[in-house]
ModelCIF file with pLDDT and N, C-alpha, C, O atoms, coordinates in Angstrom:
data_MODEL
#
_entry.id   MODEL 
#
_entity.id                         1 
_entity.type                       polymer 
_entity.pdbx_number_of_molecules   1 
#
_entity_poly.entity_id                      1 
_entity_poly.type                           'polypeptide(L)' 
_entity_poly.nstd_linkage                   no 
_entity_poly.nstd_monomer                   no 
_entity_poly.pdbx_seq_one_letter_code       
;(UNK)(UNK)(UNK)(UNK)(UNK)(UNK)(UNK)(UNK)(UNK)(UNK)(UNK)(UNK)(UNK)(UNK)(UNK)(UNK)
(UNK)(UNK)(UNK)(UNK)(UNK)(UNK)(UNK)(UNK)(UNK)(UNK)(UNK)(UNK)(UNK)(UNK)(UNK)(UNK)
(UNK)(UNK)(UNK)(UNK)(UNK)(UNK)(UNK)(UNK)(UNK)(UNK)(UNK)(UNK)
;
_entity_poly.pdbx_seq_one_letter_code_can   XXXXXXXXXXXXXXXXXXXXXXXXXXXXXXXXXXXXXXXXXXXX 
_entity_poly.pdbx_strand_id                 A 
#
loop_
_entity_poly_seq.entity_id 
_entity_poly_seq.num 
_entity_poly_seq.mon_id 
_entity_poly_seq.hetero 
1 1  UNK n 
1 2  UNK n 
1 3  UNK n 
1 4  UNK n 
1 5  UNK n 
1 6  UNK n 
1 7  UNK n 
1 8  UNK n 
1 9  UNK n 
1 10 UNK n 
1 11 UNK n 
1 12 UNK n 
1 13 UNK n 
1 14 UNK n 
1 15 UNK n 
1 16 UNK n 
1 17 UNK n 
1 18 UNK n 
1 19 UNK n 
1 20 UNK n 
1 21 UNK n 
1 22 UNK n 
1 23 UNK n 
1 24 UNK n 
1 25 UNK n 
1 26 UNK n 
1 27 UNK n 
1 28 UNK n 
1 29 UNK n 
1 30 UNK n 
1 31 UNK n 
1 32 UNK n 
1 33 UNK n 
1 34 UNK n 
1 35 UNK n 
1 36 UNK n 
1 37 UNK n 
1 38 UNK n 
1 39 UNK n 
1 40 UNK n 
1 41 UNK n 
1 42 UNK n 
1 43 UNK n 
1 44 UNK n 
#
_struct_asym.id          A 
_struct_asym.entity_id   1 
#
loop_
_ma_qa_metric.id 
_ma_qa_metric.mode 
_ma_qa_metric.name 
_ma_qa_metric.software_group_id 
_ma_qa_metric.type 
1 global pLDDT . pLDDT 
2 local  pLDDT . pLDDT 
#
_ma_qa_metric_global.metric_id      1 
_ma_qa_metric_global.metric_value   97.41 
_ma_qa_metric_global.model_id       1 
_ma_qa_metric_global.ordinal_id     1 
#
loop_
_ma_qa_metric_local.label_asym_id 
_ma_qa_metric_local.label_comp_id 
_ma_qa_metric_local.label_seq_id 
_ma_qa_metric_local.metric_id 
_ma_qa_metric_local.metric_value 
_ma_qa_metric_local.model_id 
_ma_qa_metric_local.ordinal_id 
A UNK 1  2 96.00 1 1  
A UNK 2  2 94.00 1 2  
A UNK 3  2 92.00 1 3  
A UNK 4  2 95.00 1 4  
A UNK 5  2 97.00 1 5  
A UNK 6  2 97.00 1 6  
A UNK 7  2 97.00 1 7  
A UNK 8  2 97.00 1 8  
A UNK 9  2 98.00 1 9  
A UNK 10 2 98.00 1 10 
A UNK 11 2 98.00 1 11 
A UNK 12 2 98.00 1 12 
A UNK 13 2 98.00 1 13 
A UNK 14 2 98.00 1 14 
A UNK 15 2 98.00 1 15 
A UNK 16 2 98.00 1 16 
A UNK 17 2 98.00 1 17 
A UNK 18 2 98.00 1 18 
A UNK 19 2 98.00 1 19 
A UNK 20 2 98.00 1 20 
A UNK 21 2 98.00 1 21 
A UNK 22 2 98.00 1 22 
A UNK 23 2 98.00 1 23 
A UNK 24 2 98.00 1 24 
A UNK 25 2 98.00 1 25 
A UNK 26 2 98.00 1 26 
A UNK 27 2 98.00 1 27 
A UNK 28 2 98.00 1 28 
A UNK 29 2 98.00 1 29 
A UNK 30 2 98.00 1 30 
A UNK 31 2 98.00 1 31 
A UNK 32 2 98.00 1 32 
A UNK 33 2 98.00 1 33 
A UNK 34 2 98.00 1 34 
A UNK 35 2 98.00 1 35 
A UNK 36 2 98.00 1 36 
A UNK 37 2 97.00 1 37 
A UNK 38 2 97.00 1 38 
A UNK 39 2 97.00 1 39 
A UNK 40 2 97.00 1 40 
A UNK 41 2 96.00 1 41 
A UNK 42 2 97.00 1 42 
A UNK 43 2 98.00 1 43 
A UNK 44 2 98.00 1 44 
#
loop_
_atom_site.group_PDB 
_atom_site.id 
_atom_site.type_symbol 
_atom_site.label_atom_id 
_atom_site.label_alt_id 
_atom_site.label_comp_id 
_atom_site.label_asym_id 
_atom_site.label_entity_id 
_atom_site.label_seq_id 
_atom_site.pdbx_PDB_ins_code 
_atom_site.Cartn_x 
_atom_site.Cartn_y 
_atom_site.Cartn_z 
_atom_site.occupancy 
_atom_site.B_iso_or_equiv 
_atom_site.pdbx_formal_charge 
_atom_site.auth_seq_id 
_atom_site.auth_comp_id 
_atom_site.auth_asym_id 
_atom_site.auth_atom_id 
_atom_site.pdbx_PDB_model_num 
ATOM 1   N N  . UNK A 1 1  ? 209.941 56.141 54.632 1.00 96.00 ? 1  UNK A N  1 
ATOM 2   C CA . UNK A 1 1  ? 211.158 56.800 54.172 1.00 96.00 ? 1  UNK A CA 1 
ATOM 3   C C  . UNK A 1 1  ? 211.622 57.848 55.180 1.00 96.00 ? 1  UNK A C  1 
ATOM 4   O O  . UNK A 1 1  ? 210.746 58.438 55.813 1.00 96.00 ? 1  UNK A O  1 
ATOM 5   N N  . UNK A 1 2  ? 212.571 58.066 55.341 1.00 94.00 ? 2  UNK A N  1 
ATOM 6   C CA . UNK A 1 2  ? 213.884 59.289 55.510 1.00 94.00 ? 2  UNK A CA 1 
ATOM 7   C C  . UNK A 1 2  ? 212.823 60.530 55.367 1.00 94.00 ? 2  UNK A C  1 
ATOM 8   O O  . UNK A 1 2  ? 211.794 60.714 54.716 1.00 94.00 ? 2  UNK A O  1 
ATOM 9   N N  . UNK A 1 3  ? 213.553 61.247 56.256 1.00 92.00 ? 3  UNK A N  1 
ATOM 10  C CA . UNK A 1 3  ? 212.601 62.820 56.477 1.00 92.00 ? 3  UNK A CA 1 
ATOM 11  C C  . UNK A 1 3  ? 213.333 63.626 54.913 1.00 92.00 ? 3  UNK A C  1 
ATOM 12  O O  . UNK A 1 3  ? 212.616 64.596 54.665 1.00 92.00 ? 3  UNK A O  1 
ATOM 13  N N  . UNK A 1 4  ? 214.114 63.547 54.193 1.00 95.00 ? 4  UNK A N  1 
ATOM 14  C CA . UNK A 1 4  ? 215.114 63.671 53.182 1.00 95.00 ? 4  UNK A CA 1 
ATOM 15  C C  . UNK A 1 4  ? 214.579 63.568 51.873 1.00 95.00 ? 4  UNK A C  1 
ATOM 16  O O  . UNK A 1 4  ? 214.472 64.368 50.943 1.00 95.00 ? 4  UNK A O  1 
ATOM 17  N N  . UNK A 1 5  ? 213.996 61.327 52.184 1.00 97.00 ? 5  UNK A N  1 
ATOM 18  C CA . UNK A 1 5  ? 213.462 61.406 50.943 1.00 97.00 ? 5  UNK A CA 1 
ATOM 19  C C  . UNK A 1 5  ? 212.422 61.120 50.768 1.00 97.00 ? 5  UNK A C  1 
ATOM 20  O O  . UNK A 1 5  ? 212.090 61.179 49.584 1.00 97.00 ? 5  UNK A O  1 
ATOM 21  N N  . UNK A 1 6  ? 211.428 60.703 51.683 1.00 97.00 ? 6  UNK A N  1 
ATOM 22  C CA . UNK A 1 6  ? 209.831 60.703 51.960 1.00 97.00 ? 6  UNK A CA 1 
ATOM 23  C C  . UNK A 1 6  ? 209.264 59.930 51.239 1.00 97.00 ? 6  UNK A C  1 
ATOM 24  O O  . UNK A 1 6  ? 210.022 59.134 50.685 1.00 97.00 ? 6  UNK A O  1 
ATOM 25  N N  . UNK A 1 7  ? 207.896 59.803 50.940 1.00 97.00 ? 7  UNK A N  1 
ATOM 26  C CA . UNK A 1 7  ? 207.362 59.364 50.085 1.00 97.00 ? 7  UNK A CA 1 
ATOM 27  C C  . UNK A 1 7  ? 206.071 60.003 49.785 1.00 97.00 ? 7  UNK A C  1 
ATOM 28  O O  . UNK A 1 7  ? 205.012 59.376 49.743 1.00 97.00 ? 7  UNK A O  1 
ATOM 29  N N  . UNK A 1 8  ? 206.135 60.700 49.670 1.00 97.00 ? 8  UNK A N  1 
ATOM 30  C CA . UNK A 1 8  ? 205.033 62.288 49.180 1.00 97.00 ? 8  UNK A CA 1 
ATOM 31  C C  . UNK A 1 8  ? 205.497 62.851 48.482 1.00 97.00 ? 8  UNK A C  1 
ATOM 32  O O  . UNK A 1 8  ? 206.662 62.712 48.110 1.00 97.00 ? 8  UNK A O  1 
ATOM 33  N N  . UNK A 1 9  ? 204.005 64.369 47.768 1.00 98.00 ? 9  UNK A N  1 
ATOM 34  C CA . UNK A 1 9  ? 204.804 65.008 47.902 1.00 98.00 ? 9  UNK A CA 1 
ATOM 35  C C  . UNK A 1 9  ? 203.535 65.967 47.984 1.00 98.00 ? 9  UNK A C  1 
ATOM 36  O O  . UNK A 1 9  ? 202.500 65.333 48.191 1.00 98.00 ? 9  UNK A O  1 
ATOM 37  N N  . UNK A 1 10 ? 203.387 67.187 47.884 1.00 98.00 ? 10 UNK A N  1 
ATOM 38  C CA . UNK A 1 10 ? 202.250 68.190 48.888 1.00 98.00 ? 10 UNK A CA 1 
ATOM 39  C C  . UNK A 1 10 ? 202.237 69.096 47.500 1.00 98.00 ? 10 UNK A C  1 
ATOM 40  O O  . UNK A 1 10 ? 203.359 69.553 47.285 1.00 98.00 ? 10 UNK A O  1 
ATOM 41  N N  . UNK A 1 11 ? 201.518 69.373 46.770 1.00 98.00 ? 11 UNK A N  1 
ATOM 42  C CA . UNK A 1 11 ? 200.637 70.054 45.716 1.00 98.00 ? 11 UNK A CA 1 
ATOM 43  C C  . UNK A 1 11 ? 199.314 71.184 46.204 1.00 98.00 ? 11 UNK A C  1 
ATOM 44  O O  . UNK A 1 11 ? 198.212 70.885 46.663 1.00 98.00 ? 11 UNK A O  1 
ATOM 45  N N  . UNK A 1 12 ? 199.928 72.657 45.893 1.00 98.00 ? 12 UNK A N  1 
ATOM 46  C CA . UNK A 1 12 ? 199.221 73.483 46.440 1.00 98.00 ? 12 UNK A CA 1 
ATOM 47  C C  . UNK A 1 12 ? 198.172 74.944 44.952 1.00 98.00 ? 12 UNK A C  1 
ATOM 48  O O  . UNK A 1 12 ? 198.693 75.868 44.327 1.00 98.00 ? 12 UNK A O  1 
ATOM 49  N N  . UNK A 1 13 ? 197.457 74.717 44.949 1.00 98.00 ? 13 UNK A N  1 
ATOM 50  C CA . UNK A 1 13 ? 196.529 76.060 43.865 1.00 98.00 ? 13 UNK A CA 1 
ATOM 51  C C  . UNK A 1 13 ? 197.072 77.490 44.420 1.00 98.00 ? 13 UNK A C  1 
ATOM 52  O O  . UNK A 1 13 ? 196.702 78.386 43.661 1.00 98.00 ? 13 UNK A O  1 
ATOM 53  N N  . UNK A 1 14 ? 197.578 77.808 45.144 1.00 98.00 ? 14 UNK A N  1 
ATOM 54  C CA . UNK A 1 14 ? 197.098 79.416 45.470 1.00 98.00 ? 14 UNK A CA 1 
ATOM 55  C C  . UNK A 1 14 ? 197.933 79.385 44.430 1.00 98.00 ? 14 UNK A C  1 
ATOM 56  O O  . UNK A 1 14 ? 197.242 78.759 43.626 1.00 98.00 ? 14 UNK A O  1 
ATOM 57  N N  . UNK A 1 15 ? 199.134 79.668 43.770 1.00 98.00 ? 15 UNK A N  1 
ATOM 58  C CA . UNK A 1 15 ? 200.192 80.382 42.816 1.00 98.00 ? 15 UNK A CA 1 
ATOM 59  C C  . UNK A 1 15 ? 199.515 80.403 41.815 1.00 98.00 ? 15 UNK A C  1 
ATOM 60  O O  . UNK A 1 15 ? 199.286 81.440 41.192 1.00 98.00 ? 15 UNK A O  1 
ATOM 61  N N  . UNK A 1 16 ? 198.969 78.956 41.409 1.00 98.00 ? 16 UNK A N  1 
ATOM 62  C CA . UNK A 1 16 ? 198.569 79.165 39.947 1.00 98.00 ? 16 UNK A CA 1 
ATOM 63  C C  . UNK A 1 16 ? 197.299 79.611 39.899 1.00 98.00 ? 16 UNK A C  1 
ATOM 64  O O  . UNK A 1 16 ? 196.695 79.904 38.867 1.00 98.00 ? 16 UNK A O  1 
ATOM 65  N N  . UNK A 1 17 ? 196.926 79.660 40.893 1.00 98.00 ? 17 UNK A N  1 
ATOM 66  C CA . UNK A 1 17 ? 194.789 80.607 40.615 1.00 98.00 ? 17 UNK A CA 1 
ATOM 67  C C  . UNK A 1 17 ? 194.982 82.431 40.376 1.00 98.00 ? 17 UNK A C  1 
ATOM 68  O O  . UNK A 1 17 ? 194.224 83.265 39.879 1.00 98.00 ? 17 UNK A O  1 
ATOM 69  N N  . UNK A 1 18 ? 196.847 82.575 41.205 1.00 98.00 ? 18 UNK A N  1 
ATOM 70  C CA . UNK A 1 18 ? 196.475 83.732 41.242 1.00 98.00 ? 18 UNK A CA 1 
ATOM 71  C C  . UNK A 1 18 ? 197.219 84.401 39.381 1.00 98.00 ? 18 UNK A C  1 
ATOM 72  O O  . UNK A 1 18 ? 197.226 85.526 38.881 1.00 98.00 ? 18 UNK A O  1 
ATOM 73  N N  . UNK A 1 19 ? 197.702 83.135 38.906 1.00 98.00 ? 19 UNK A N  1 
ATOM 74  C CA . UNK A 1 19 ? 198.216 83.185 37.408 1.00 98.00 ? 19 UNK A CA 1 
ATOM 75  C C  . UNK A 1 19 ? 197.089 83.567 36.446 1.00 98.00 ? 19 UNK A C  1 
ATOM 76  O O  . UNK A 1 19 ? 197.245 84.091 35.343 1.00 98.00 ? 19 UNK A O  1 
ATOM 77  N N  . UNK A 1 20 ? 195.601 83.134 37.191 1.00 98.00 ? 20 UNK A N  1 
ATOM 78  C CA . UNK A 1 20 ? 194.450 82.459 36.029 1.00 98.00 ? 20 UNK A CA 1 
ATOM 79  C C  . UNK A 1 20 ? 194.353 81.133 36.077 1.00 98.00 ? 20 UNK A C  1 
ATOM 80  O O  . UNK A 1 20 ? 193.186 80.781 35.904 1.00 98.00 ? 20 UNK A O  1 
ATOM 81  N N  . UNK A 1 21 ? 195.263 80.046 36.278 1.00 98.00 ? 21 UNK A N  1 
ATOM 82  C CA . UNK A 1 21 ? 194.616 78.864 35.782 1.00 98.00 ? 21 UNK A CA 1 
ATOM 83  C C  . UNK A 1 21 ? 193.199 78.692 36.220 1.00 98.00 ? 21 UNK A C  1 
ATOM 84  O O  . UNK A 1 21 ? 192.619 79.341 37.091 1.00 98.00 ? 21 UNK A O  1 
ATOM 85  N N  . UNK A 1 22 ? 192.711 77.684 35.458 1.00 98.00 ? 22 UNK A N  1 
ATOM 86  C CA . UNK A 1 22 ? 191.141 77.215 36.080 1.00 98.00 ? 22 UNK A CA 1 
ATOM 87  C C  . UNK A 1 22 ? 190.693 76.271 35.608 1.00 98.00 ? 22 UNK A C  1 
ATOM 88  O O  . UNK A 1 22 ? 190.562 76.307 34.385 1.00 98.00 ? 22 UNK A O  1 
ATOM 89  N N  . UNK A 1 23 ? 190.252 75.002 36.343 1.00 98.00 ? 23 UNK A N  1 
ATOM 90  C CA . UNK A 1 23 ? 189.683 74.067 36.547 1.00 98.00 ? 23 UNK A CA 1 
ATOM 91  C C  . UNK A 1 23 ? 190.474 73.269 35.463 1.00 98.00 ? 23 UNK A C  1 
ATOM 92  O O  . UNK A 1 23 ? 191.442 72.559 35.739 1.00 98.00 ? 23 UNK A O  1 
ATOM 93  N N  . UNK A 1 24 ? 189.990 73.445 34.240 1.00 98.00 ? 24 UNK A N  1 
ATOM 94  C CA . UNK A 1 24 ? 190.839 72.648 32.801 1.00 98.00 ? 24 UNK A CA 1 
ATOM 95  C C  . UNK A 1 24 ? 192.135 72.793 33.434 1.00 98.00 ? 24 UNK A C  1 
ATOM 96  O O  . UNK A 1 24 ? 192.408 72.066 34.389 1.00 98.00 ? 24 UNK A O  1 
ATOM 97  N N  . UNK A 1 25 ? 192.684 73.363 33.152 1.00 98.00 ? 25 UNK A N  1 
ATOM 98  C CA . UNK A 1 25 ? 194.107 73.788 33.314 1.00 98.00 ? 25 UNK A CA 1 
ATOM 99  C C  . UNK A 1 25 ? 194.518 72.756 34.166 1.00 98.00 ? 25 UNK A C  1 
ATOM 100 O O  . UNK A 1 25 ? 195.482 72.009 33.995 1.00 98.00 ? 25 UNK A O  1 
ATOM 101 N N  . UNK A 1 26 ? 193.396 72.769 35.474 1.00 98.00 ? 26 UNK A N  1 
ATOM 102 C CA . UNK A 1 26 ? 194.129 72.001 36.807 1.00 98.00 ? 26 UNK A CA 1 
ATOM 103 C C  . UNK A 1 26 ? 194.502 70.643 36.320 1.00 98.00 ? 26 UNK A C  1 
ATOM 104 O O  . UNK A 1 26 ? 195.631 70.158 36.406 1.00 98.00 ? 26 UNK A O  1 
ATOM 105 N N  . UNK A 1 27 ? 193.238 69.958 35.696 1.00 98.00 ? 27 UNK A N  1 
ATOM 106 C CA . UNK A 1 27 ? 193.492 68.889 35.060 1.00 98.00 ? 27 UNK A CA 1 
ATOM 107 C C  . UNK A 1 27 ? 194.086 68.703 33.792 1.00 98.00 ? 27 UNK A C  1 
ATOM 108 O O  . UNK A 1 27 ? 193.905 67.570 33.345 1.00 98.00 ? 27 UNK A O  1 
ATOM 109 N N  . UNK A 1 28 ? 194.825 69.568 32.981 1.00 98.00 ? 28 UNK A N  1 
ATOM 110 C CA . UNK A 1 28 ? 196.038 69.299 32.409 1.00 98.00 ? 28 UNK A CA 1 
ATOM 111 C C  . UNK A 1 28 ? 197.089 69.170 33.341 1.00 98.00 ? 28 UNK A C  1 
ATOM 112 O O  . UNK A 1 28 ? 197.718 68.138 33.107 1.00 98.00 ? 28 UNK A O  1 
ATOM 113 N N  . UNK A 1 29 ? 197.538 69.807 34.314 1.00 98.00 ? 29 UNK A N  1 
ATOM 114 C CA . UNK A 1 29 ? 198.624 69.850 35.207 1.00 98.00 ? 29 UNK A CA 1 
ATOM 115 C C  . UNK A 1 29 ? 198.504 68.681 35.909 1.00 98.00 ? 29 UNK A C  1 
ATOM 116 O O  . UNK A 1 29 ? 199.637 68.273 36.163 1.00 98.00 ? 29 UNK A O  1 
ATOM 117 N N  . UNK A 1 30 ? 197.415 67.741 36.464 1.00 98.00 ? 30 UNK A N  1 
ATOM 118 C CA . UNK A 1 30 ? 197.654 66.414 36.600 1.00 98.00 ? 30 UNK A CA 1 
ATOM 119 C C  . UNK A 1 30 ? 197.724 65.416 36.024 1.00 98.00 ? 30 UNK A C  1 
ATOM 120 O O  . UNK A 1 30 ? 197.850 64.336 36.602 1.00 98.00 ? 30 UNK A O  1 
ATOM 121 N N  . UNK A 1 31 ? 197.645 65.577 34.476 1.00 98.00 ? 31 UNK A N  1 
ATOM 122 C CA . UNK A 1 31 ? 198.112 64.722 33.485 1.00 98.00 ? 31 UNK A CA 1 
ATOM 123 C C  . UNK A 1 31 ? 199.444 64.907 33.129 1.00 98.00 ? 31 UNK A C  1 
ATOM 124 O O  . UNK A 1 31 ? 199.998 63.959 32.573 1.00 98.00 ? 31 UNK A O  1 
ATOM 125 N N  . UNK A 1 32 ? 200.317 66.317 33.409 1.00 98.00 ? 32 UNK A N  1 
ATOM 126 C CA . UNK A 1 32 ? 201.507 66.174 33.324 1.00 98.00 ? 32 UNK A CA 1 
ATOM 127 C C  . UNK A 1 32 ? 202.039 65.758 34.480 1.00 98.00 ? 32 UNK A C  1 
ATOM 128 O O  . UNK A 1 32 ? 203.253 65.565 34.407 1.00 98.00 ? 32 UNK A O  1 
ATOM 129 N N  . UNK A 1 33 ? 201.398 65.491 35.836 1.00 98.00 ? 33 UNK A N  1 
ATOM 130 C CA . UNK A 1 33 ? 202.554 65.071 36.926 1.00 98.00 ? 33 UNK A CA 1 
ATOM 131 C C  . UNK A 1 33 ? 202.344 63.621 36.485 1.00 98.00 ? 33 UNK A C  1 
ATOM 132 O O  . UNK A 1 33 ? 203.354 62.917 36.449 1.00 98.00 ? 33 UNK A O  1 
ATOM 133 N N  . UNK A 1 34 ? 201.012 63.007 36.098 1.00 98.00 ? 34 UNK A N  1 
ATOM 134 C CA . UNK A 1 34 ? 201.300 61.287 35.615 1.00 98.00 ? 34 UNK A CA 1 
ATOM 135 C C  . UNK A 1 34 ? 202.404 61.253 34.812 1.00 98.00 ? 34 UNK A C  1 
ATOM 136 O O  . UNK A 1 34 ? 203.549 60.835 34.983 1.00 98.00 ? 34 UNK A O  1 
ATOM 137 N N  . UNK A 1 35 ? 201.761 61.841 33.787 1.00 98.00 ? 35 UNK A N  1 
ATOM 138 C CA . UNK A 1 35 ? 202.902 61.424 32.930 1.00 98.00 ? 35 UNK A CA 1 
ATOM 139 C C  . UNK A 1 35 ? 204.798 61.624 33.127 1.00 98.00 ? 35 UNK A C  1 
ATOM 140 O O  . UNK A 1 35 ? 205.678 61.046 32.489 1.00 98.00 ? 35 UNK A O  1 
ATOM 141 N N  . UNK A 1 36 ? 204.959 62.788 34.390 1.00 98.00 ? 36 UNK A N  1 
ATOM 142 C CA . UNK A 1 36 ? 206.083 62.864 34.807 1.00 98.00 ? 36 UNK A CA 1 
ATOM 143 C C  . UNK A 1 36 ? 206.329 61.382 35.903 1.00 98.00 ? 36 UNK A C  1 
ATOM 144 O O  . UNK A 1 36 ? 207.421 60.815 35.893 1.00 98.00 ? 36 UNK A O  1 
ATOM 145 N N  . UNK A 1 37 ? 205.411 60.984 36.619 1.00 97.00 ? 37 UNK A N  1 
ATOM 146 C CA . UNK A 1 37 ? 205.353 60.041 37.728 1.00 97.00 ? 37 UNK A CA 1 
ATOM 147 C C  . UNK A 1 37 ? 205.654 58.612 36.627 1.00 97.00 ? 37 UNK A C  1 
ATOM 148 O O  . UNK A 1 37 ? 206.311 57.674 37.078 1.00 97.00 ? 37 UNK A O  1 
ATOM 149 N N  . UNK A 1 38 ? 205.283 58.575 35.629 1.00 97.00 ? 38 UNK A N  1 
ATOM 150 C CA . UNK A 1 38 ? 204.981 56.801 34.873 1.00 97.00 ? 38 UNK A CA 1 
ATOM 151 C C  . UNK A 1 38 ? 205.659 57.014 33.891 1.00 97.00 ? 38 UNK A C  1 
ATOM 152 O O  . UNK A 1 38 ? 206.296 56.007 33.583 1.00 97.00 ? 38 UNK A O  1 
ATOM 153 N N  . UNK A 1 39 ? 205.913 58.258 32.930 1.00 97.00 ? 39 UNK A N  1 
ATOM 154 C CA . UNK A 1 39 ? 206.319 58.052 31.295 1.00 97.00 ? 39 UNK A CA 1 
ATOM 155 C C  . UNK A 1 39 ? 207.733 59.183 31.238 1.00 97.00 ? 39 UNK A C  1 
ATOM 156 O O  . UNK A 1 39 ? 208.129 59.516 30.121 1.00 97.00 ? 39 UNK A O  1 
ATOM 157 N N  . UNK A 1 40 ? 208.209 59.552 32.074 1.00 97.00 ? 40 UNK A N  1 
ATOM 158 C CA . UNK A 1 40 ? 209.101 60.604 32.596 1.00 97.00 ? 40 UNK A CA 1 
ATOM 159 C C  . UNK A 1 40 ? 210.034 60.774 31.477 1.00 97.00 ? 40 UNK A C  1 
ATOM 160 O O  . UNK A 1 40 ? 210.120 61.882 30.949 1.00 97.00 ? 40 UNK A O  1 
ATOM 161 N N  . UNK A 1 41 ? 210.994 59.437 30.913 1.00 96.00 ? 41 UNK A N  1 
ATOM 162 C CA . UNK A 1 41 ? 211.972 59.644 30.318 1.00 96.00 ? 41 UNK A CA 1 
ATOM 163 C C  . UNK A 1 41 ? 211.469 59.571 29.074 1.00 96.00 ? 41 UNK A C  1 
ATOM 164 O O  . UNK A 1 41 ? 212.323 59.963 28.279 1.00 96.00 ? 41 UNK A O  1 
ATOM 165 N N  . UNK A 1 42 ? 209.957 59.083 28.269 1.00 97.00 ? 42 UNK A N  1 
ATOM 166 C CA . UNK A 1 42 ? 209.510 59.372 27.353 1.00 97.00 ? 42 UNK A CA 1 
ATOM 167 C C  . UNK A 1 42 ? 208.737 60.303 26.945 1.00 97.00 ? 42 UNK A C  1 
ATOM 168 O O  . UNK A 1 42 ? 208.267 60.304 25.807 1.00 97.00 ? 42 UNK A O  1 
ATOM 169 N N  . UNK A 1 43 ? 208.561 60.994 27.607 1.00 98.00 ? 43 UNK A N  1 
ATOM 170 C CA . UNK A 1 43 ? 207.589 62.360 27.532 1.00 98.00 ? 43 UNK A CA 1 
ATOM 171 C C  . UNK A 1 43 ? 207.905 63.295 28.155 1.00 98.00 ? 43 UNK A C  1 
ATOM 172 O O  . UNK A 1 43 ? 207.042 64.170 28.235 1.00 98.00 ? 43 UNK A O  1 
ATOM 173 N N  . UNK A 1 44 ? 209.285 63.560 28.891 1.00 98.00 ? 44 UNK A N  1 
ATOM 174 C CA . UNK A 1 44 ? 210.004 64.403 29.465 1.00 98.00 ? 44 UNK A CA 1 
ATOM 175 C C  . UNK A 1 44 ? 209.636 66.008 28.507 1.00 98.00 ? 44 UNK A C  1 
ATOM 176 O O  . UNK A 1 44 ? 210.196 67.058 28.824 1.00 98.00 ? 44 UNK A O  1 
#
């Protein structure tokens, strides 16, 4: 892809460690990018 529209995308911890999240948390937050990536318009 286009430098524009790529095909990545780059996922970084410092913001949310310095919120508190931890470990659980992390892995709720990658069950919501699946479910944003596969079930988007049904679980929006």
């Amino acid at each position: 892809q286009k430098a524009s529209v790529t095909s990545g995308l780059r996922v970084g911890t410092p913001a949310v460690t310095t919120r508190g999240f931890n470990e659980d948390d992390m892995r709720e937050v990658a069950e919501l990018i699946y479910l944003t990536a596969s079930r988007y318009d049904e679980k929006k």
